[in-house]
Protein backbone atom coordinates (compact mmCIF):
# COMPACT_ATOMS: atom_id res chain seq x y z
CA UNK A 1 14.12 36.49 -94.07
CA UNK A 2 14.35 32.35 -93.71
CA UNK A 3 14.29 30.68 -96.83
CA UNK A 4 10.99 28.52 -97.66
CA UNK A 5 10.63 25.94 -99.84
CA UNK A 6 10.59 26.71 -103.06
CA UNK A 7 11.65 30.45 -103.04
CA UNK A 8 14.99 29.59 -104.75
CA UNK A 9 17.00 31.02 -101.61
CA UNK A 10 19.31 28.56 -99.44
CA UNK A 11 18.33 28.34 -95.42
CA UNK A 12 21.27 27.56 -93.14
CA UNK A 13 19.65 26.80 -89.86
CA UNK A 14 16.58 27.82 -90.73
CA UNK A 15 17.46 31.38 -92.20
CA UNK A 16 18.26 32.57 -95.97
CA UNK A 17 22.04 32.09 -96.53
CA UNK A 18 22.76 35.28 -98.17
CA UNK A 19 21.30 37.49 -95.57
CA UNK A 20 23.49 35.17 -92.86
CA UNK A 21 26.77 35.87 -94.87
CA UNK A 22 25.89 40.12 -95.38
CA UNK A 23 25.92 40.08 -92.18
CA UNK A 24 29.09 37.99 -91.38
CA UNK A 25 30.92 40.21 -93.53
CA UNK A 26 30.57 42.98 -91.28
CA UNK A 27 32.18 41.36 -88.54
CA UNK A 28 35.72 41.93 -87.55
CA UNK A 29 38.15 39.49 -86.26
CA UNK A 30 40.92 40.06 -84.72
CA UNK A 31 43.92 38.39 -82.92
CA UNK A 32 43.20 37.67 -79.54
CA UNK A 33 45.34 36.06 -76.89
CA UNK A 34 47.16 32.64 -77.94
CA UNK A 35 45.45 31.39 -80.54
CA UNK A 36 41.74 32.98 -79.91
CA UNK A 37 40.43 35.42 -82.50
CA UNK A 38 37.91 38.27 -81.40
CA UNK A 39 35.02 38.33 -83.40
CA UNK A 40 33.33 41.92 -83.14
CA UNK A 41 29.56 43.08 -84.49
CA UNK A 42 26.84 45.09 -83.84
CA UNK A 43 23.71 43.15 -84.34
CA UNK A 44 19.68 43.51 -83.64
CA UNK A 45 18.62 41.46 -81.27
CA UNK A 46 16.21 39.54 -83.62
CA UNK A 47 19.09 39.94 -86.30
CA UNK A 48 18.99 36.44 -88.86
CA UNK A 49 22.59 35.89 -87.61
CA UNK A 50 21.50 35.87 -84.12
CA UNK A 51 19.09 33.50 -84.29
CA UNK A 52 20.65 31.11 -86.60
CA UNK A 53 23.39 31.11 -83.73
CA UNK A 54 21.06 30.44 -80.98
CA UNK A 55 19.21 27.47 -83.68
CA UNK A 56 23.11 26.02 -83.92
CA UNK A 57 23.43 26.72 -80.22
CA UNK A 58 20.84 24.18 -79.26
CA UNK A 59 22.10 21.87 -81.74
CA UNK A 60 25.44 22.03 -80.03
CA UNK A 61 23.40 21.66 -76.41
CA UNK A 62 21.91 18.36 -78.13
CA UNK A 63 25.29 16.92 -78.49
CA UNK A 64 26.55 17.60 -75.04
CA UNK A 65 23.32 16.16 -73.49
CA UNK A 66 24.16 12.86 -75.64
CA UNK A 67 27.80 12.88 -74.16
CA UNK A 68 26.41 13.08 -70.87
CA UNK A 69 24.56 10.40 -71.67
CA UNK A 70 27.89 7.92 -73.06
CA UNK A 71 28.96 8.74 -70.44
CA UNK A 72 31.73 12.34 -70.64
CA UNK A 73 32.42 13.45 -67.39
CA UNK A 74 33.59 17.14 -68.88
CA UNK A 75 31.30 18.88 -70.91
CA UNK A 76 31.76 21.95 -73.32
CA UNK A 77 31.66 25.72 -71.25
CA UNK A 78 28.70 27.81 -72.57
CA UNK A 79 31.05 30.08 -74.56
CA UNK A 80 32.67 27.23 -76.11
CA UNK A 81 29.23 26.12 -77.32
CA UNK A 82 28.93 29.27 -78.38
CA UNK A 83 31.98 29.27 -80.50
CA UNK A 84 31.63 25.71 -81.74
CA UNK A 85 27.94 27.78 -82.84
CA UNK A 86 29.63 30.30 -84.60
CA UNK A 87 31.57 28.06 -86.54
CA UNK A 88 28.42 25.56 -87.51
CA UNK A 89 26.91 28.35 -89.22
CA UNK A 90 29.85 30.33 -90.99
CA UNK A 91 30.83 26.94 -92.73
CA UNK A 92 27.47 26.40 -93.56
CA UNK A 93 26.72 29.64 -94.83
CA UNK A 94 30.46 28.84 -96.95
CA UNK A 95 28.94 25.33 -98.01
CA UNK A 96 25.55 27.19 -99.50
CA UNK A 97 27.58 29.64 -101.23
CA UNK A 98 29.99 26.84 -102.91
CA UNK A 99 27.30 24.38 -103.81
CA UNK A 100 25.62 27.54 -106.11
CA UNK A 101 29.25 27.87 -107.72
């Protein structure tokens, strides 16, 4: 469930921090080729992790659409949107959990 104002809980792109990092702890990561890691779940579709992804998703979208507009010639691949998604919302879900320490 996304935390509302005033229910005590901490939202991290727009859902309740605690929830995000239950599920992020049933991941698995593993070493992929180079210096890639394979992140591995089984999520619901309408799972608070997956939409918090697709919420940081757009965010990341936002930013390329500015570059385009400064002028980048080379944008960002979907699935390294998608990564650079990931990422937005494990620190942020590490942030939430620090600040209540």
């Amino acid at each position: 469930m996304a935390a509302a104002a005033g229910d005590g809980g901490e939202a991290v792109f727009g859902e309740d921090a605690d929830e995000l990092g239950r599920e992020l702890m049933t991941m698995r990561f593993d070493p992929g080729s180079g210096s890639r890691v394979v992140a591995t779940g089984t999520f619901r579709p309408d799972s608070p992790l997956l939409r918090a992804i697709r919420r940081a998703e757009f965010v990341e979208l936002l930013k390329d659409t500015r570059s385009l507009a400064d002028g980048a010639r080379e944008l960002r691949s979907r699935d390294e949107r998608r990564v650079d998604a990931f990422v937005a919302v494990a620190l942020a879900v590490g942030e939430a959990a620090a600040a209540r320490r």
